[in-house]
N, C-alpha and C. Protein backbone atom coordinates (compact mmCIF):
# COMPACT_ATOMS: atom_id res chain seq x y z
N UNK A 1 20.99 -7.09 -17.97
CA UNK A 1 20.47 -5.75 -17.78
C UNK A 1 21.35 -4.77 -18.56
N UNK A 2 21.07 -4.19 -19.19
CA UNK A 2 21.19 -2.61 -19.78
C UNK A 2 22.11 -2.04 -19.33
N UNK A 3 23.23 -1.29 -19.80
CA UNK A 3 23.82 -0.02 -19.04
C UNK A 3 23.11 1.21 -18.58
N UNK A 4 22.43 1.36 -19.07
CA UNK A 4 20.86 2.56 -18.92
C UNK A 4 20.11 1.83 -18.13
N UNK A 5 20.04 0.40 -17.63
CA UNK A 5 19.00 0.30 -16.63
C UNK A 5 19.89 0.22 -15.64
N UNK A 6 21.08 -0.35 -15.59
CA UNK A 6 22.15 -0.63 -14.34
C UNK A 6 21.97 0.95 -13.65
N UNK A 7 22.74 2.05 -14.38
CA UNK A 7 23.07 2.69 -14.06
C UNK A 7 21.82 3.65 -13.58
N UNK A 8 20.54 3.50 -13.65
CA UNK A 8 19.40 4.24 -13.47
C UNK A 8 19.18 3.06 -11.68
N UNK A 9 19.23 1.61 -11.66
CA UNK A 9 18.73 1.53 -10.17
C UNK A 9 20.16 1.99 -9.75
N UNK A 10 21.47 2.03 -9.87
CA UNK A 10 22.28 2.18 -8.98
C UNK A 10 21.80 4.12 -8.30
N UNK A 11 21.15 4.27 -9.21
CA UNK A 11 20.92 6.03 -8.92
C UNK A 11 19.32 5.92 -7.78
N UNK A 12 18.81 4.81 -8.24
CA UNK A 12 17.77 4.61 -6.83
C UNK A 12 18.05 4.10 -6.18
N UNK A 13 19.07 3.09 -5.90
CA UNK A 13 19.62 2.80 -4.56
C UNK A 13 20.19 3.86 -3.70
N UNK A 14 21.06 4.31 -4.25
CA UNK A 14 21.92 5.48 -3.62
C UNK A 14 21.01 6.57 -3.06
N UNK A 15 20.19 6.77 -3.85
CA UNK A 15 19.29 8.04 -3.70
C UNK A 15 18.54 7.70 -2.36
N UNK A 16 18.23 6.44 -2.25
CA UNK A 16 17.28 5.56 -1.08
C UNK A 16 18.11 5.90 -0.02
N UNK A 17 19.24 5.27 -0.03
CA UNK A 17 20.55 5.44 0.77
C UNK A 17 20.17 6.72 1.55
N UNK A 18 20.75 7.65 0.53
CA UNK A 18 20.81 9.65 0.99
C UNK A 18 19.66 9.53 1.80
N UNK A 19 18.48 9.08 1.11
CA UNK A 19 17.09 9.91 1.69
C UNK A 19 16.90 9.19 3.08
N UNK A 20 16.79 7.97 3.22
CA UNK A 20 16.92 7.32 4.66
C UNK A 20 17.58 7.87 5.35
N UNK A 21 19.27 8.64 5.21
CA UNK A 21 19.96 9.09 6.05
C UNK A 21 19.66 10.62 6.49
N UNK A 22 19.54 11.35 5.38
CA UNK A 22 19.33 12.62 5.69
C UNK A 22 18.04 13.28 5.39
N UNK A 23 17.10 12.22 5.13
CA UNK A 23 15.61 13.00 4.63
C UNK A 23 15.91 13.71 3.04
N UNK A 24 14.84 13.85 2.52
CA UNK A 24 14.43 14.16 1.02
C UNK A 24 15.03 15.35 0.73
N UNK A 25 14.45 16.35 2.08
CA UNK A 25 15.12 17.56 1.50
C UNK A 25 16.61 17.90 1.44
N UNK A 26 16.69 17.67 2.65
CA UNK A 26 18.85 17.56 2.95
C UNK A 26 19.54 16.69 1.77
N UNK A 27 18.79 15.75 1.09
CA UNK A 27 19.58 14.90 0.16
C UNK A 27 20.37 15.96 -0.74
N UNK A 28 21.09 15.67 -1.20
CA UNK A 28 21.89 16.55 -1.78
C UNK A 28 22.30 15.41 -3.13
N UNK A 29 22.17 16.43 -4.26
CA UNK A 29 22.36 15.65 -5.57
C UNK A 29 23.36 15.28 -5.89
N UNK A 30 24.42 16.32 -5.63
CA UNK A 30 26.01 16.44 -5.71
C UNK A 30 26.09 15.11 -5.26
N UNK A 31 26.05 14.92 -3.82
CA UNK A 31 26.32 14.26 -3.18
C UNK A 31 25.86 12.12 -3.98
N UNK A 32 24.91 11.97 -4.36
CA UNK A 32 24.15 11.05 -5.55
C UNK A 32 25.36 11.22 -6.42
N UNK A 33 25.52 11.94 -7.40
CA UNK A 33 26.03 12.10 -8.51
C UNK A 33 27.74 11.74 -8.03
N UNK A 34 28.42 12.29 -6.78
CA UNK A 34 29.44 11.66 -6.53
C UNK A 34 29.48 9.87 -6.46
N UNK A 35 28.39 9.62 -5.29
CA UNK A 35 28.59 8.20 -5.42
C UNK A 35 28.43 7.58 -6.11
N UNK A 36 27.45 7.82 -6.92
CA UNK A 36 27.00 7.44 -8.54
C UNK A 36 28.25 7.33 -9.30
N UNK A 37 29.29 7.64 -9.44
CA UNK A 37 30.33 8.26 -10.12
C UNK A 37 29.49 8.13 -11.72
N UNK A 38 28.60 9.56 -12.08
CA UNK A 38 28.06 9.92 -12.73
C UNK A 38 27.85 11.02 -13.32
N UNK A 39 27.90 11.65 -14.32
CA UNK A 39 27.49 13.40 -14.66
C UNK A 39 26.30 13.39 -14.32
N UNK A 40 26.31 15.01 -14.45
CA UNK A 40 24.68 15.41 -14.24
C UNK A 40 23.91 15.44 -15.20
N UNK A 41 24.50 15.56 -16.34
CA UNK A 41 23.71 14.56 -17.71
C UNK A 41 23.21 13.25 -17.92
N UNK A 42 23.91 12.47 -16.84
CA UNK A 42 23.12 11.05 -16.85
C UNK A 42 22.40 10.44 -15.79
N UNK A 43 22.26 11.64 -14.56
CA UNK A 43 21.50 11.63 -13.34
C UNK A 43 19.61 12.59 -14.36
N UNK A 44 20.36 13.26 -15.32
CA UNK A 44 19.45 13.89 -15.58
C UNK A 44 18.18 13.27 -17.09
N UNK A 45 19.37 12.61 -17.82
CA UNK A 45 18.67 11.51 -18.82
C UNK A 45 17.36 10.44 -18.07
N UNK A 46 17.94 10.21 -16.83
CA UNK A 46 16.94 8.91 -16.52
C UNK A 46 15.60 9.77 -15.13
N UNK A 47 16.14 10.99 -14.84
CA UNK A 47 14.71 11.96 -14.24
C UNK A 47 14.84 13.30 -14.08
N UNK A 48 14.03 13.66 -14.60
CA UNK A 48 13.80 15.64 -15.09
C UNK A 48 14.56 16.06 -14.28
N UNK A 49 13.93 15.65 -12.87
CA UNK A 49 14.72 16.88 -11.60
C UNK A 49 14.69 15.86 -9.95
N UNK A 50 14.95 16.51 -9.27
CA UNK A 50 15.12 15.65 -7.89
C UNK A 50 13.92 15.12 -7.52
N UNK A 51 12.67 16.04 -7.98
CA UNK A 51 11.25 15.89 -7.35
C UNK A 51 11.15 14.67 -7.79
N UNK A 52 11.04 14.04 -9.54
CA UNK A 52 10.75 12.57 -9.80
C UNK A 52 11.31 11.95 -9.50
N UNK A 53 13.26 11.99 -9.13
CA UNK A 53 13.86 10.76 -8.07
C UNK A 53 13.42 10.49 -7.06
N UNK A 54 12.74 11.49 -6.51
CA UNK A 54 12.16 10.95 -5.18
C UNK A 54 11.00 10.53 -5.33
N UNK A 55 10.41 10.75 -6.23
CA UNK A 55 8.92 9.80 -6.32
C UNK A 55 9.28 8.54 -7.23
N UNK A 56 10.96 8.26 -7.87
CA UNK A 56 10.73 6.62 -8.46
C UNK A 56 11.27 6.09 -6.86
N UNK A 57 12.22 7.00 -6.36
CA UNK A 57 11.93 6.33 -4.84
C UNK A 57 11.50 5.27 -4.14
N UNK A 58 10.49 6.51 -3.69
CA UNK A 58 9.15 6.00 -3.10
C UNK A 58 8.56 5.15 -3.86
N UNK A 59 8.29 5.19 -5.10
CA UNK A 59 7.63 3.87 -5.81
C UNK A 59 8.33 2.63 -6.34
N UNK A 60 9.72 2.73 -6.17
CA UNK A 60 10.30 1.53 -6.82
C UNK A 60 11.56 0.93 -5.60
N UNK A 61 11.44 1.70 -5.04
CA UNK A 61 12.57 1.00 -3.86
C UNK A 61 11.79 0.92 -2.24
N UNK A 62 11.03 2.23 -2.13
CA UNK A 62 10.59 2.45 -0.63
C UNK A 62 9.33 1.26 -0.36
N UNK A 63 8.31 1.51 -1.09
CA UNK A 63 7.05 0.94 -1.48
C UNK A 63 7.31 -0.73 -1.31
N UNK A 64 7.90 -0.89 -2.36
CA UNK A 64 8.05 -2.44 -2.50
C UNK A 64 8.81 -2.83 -1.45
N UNK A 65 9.47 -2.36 -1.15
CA UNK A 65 10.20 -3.17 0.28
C UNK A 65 9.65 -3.15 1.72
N UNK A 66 8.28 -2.22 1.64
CA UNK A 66 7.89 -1.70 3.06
C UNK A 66 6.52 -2.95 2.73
N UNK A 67 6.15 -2.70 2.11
CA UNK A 67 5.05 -3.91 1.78
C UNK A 67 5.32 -5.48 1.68
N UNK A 68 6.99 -5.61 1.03
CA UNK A 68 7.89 -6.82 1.20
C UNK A 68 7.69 -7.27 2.91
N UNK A 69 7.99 -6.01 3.78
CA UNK A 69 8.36 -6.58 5.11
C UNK A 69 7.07 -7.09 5.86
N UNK A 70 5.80 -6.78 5.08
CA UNK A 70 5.02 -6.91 5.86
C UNK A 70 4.20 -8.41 5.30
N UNK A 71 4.50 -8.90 4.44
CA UNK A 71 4.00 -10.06 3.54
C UNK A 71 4.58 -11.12 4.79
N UNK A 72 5.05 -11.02 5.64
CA UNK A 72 5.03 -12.67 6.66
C UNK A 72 3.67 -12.16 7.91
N UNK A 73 3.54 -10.73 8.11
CA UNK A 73 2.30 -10.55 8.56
C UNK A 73 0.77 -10.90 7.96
N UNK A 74 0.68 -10.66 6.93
CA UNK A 74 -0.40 -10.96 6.33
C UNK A 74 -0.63 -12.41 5.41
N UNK A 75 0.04 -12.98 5.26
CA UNK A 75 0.41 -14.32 3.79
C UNK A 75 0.27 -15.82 4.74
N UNK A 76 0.30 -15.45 6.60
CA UNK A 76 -0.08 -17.01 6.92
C UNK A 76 -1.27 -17.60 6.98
N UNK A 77 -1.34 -18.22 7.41
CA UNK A 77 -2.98 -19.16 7.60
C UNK A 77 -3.76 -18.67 8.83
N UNK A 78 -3.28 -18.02 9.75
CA UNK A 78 -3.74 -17.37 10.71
C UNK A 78 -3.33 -16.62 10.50
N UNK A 79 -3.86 -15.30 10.08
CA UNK A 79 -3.20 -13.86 10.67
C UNK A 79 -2.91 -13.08 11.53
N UNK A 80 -3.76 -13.28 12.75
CA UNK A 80 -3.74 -13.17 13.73
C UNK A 80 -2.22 -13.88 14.74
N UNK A 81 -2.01 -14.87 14.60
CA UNK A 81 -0.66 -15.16 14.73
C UNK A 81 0.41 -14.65 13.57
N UNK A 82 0.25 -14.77 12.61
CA UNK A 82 1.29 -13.98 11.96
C UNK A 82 1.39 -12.46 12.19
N UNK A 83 0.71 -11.78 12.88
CA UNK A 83 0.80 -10.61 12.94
C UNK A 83 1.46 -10.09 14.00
N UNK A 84 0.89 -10.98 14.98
CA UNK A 84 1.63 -11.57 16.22
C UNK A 84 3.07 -11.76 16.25
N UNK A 85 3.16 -12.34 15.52
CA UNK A 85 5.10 -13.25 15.25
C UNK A 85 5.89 -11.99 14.74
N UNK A 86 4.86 -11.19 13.95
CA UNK A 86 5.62 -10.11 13.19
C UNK A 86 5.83 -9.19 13.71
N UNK A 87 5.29 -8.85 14.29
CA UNK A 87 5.36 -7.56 15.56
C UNK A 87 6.53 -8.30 16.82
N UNK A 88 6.77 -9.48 17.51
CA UNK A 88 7.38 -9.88 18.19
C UNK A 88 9.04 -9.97 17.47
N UNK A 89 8.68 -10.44 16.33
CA UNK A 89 10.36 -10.13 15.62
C UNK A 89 11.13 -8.71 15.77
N UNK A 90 9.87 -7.89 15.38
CA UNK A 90 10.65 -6.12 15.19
C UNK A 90 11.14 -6.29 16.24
N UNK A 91 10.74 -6.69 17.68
CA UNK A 91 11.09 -6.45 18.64
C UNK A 91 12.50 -6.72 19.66
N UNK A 92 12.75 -7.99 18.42
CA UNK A 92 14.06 -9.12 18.92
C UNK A 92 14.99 -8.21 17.83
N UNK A 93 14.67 -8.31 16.74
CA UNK A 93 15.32 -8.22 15.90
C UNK A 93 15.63 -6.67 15.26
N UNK A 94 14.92 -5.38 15.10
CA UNK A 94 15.45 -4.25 15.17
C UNK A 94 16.63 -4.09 16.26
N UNK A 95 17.52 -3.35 15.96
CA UNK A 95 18.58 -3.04 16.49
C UNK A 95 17.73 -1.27 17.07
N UNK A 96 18.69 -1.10 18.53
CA UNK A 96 18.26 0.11 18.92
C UNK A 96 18.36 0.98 18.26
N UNK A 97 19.53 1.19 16.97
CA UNK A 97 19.37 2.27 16.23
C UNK A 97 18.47 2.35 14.89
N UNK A 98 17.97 1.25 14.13
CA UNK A 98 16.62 1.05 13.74
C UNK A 98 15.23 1.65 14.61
N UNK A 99 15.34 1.20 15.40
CA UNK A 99 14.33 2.03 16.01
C UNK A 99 14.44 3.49 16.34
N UNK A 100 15.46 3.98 17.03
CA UNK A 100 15.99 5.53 16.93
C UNK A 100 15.19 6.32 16.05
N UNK A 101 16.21 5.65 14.69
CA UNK A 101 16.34 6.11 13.67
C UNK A 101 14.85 6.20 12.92
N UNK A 102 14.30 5.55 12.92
CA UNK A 102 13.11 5.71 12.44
C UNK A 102 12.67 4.46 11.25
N UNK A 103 11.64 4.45 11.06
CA UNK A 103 11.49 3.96 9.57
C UNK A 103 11.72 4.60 8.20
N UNK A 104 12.53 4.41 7.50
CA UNK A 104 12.89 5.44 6.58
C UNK A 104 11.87 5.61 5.81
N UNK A 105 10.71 4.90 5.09
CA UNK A 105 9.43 5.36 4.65
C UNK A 105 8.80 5.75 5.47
N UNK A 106 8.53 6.14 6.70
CA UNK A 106 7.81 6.68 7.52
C UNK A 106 8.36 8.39 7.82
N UNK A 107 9.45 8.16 8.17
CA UNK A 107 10.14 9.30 7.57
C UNK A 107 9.93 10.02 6.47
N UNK A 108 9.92 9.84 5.57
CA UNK A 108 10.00 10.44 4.26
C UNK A 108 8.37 11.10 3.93
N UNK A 109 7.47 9.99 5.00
CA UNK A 109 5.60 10.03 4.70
C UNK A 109 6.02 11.83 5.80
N UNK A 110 6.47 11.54 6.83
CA UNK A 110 6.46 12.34 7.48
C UNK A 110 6.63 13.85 6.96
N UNK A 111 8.43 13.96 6.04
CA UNK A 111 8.88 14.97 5.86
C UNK A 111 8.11 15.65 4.78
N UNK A 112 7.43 14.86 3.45
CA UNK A 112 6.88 15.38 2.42
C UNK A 112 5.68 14.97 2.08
N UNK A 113 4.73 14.30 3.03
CA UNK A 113 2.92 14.62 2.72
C UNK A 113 2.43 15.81 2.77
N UNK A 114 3.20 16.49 4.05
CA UNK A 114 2.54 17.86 3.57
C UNK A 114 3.08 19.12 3.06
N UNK A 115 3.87 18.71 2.37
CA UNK A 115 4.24 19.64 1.41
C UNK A 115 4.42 19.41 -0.10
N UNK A 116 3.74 18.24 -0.16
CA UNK A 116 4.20 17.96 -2.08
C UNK A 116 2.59 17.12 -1.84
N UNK A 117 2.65 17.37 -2.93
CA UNK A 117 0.68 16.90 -3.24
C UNK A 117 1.16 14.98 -3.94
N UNK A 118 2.30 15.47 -4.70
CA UNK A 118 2.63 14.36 -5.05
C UNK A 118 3.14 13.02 -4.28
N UNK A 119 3.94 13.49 -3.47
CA UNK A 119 4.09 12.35 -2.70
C UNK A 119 3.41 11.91 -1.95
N UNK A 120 1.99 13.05 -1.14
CA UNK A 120 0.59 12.61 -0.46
C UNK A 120 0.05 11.67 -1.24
N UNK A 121 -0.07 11.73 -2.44
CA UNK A 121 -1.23 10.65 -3.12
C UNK A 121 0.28 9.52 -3.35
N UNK A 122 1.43 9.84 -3.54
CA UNK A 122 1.67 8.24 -3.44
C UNK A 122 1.92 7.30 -2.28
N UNK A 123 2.19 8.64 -0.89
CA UNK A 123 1.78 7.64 0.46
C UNK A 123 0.46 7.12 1.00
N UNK A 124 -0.49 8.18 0.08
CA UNK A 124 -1.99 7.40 0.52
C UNK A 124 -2.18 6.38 -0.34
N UNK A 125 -1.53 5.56 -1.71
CA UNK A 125 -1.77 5.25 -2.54
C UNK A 125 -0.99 3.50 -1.74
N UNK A 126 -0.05 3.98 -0.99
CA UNK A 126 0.97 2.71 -0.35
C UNK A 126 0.15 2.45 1.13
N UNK A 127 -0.07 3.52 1.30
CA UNK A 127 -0.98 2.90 3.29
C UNK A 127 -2.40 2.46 2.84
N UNK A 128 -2.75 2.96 1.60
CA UNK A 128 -4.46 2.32 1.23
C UNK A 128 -3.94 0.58 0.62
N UNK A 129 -2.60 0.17 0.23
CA UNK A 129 -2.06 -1.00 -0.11
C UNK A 129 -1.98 -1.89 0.81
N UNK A 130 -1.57 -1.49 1.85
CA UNK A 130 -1.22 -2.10 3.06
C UNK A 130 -2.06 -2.11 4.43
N UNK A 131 -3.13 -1.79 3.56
CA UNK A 131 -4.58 -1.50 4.86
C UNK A 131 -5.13 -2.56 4.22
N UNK A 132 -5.17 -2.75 2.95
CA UNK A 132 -5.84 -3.92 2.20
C UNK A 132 -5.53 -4.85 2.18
N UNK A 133 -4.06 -5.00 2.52
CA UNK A 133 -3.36 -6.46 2.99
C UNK A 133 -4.01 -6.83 4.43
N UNK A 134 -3.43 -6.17 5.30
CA UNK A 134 -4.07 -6.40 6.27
C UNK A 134 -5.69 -6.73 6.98
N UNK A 135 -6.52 -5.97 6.07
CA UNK A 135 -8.11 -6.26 6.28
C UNK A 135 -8.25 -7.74 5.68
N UNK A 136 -7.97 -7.91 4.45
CA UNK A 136 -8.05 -8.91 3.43
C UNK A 136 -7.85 -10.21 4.57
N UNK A 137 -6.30 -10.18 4.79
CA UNK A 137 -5.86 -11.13 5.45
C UNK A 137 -6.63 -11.48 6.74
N UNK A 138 -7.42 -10.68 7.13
CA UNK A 138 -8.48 -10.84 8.72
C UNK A 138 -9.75 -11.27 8.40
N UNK A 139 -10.10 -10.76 7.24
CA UNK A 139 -11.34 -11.42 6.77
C UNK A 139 -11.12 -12.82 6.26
N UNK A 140 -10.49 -13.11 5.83
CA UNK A 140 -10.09 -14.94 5.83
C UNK A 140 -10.45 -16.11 6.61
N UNK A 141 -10.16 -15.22 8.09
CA UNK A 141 -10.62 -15.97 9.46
C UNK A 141 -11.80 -15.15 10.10
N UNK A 142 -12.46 -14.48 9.70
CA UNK A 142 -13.81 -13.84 10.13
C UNK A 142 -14.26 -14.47 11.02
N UNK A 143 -14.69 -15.93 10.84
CA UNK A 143 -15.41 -16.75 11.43
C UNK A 143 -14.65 -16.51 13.26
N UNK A 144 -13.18 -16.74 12.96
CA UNK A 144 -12.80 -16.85 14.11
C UNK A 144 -12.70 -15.51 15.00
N UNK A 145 -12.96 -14.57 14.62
CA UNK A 145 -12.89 -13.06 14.71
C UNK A 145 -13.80 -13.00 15.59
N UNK A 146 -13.99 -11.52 16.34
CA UNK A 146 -14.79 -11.05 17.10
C UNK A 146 -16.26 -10.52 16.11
N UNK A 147 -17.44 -10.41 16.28
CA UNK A 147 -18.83 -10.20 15.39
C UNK A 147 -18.28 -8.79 14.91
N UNK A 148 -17.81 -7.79 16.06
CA UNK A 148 -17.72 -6.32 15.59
C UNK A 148 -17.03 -5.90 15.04
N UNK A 149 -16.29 -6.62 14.77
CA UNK A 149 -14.87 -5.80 13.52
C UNK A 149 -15.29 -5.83 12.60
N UNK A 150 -14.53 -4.06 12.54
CA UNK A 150 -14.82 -3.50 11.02
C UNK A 150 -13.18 -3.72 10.30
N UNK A 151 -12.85 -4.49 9.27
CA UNK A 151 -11.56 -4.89 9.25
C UNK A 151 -10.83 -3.66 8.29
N UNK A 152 -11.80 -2.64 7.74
CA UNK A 152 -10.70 -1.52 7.49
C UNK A 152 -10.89 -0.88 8.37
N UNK A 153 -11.31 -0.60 9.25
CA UNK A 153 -10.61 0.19 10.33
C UNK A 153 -10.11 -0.31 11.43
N UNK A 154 -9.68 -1.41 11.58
CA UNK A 154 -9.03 -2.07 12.04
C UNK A 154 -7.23 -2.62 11.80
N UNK A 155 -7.51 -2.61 10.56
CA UNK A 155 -6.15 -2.30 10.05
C UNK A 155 -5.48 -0.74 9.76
N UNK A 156 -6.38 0.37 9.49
CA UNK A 156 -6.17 0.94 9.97
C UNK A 156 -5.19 1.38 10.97
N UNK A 157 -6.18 1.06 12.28
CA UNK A 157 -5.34 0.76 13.55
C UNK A 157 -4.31 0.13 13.53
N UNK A 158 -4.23 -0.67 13.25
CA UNK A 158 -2.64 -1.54 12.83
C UNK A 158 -1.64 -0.71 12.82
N UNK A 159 -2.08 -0.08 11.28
CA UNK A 159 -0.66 0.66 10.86
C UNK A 159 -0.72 1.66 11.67
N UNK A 160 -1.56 2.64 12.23
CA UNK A 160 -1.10 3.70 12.92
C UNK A 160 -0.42 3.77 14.18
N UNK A 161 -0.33 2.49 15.23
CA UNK A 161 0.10 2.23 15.79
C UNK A 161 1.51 1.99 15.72
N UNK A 162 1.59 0.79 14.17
CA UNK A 162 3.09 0.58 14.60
C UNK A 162 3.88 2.05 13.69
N UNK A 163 2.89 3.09 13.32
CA UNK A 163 4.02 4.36 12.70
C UNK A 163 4.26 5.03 13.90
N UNK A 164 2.59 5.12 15.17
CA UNK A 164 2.84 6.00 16.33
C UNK A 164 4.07 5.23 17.08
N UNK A 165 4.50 4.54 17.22
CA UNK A 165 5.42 3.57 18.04
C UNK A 165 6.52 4.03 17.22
N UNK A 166 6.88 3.92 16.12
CA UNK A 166 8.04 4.29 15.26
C UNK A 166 8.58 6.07 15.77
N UNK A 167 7.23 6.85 15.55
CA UNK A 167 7.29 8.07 15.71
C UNK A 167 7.67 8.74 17.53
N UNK A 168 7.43 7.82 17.78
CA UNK A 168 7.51 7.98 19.63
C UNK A 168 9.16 7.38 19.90
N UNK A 169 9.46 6.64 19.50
CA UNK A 169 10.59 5.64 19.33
C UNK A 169 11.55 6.95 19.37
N UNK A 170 11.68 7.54 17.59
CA UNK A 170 12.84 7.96 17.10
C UNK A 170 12.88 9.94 18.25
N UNK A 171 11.53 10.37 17.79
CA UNK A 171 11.85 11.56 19.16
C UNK A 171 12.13 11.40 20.20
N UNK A 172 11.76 10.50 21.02
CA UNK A 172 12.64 10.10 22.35
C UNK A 172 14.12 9.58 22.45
N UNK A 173 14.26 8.77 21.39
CA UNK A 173 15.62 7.76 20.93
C UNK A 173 15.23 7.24 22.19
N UNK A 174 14.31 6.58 22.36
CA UNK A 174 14.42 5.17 23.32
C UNK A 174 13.15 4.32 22.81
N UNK A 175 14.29 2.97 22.68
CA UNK A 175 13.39 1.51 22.01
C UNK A 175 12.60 1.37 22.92
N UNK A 176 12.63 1.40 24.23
CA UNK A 176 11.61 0.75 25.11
C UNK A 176 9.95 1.48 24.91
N UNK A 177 10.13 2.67 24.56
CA UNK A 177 9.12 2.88 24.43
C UNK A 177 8.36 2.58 23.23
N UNK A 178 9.03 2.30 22.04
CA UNK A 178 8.44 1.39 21.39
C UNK A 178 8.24 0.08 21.27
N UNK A 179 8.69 -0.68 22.08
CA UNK A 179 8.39 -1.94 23.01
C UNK A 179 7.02 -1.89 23.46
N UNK A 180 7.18 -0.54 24.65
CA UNK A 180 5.74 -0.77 25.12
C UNK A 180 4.82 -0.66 24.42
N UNK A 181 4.66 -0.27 23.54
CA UNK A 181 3.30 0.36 22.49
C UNK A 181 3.08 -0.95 21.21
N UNK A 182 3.91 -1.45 20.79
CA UNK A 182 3.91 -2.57 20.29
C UNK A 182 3.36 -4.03 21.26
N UNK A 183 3.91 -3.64 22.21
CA UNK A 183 3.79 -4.70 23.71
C UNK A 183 1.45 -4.84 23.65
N UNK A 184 1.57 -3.32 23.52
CA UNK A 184 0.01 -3.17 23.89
C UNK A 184 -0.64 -3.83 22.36
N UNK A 185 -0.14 -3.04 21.24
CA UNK A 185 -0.68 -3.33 20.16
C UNK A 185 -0.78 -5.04 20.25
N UNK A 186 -0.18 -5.85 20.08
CA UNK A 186 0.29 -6.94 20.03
C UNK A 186 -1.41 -7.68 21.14
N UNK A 187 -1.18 -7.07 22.20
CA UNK A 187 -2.29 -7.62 23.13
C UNK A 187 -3.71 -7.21 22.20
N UNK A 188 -3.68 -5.97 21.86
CA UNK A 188 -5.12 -5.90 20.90
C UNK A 188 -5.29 -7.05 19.88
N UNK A 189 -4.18 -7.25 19.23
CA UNK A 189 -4.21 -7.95 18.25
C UNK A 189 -4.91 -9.30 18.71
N UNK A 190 -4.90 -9.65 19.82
CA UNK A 190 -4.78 -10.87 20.08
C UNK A 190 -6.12 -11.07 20.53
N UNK A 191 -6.90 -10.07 21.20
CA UNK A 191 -8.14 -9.79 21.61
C UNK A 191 -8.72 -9.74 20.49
N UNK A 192 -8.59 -9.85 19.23
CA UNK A 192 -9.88 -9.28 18.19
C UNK A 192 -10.74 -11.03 17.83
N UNK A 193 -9.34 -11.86 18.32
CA UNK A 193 -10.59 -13.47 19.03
C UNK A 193 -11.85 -13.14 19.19
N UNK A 194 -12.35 -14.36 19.02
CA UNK A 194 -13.73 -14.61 19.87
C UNK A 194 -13.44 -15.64 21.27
């Protein structure tokens, strides 16, 4: 790899870093450009201004890894059990301050859909990705499915659940309540049988 490409992901990692911790807007560039141990000439060679770091972001670090986590939900032979297994892991396996804390792409959907046009079309551009994983993967087993599912709005449901559970989670700072709501989701999931 490149010195110009090294030094361009070490500036989207870090940047990922900031924005998970303190949200998009609080990120502070200074703050990048310190850990970076970088000028602002070479934070500025590889993107105009803060607005496009945060949209290679979202498209090259947030995106791919939020869709990464969800590929053991959708990629088994049953989906319906894999979706199952996958939702039961968050549950073992998030730590209470993961959950607190939030999802850091969920976060970020949160802090700047409605205020940047740009990052709206690239979070509708990532939840219309991951609605399609999920429908896709249910229509596979149709047969075994309930007659009435509509499988995009069904996945749909999916994701809004496990963001409402995320979103209920981190304003309360208590996991259990995203336990319970996952607890329920998990039982829908399981009902969409015949």
């Amino acid at each position: 790899m490149r010195d110009a490409e090294q030094t361009r992901q070490k500036i989207l990692t870090i940047s990922a870093d900031e924005i998970r911790k303190h949200g998009f807007t609080a990120t502070s560039l200074s703050v990048i450009l310190k850990r970076c141990e970088i000028s602002k000439g070479a934070l500025y060679h590889h993107f105009a201004n803060k607005m496009e770091l945060g949209y290679a972001v979202f498209e090259e670090i947030y995106t791919p890894s939020f869709l990464e986590m969800w590929q053991p939900a959708v990629s088994g032979d049953d989906p319906i059990e894999s979706l199952l297994a996958f939702f039961q892991s968050m549950l073992t396996d998030l730590s209470c301050e993961d959950v607190v804390c939030g999802c850091p792409l969920n976060n970020l959907c949160q802090e700047m859909s409605g205020i940047d046009e740009g990052f709206r079309l690239r979070i509708l551009n990532m939840q219309q990705q991951l609605n399609s994983l999920i429908a896709t993967s249910l229509v596979r087993v149709s047969d075994k499915l309930r007659d009435d599912i509509n499988f995009q709005q069904v996945a749909y449901f999916i994701i809004s659940c496990f963001y409402g559970a995320s979103n209920l989670s981190k304003s309360s700072k208590n996991k259990d309540l995203f336990s319970q709501v996952i607890n329920e989701l998990c039982r829908y999931i399981a009902d969409l049988r015949k």
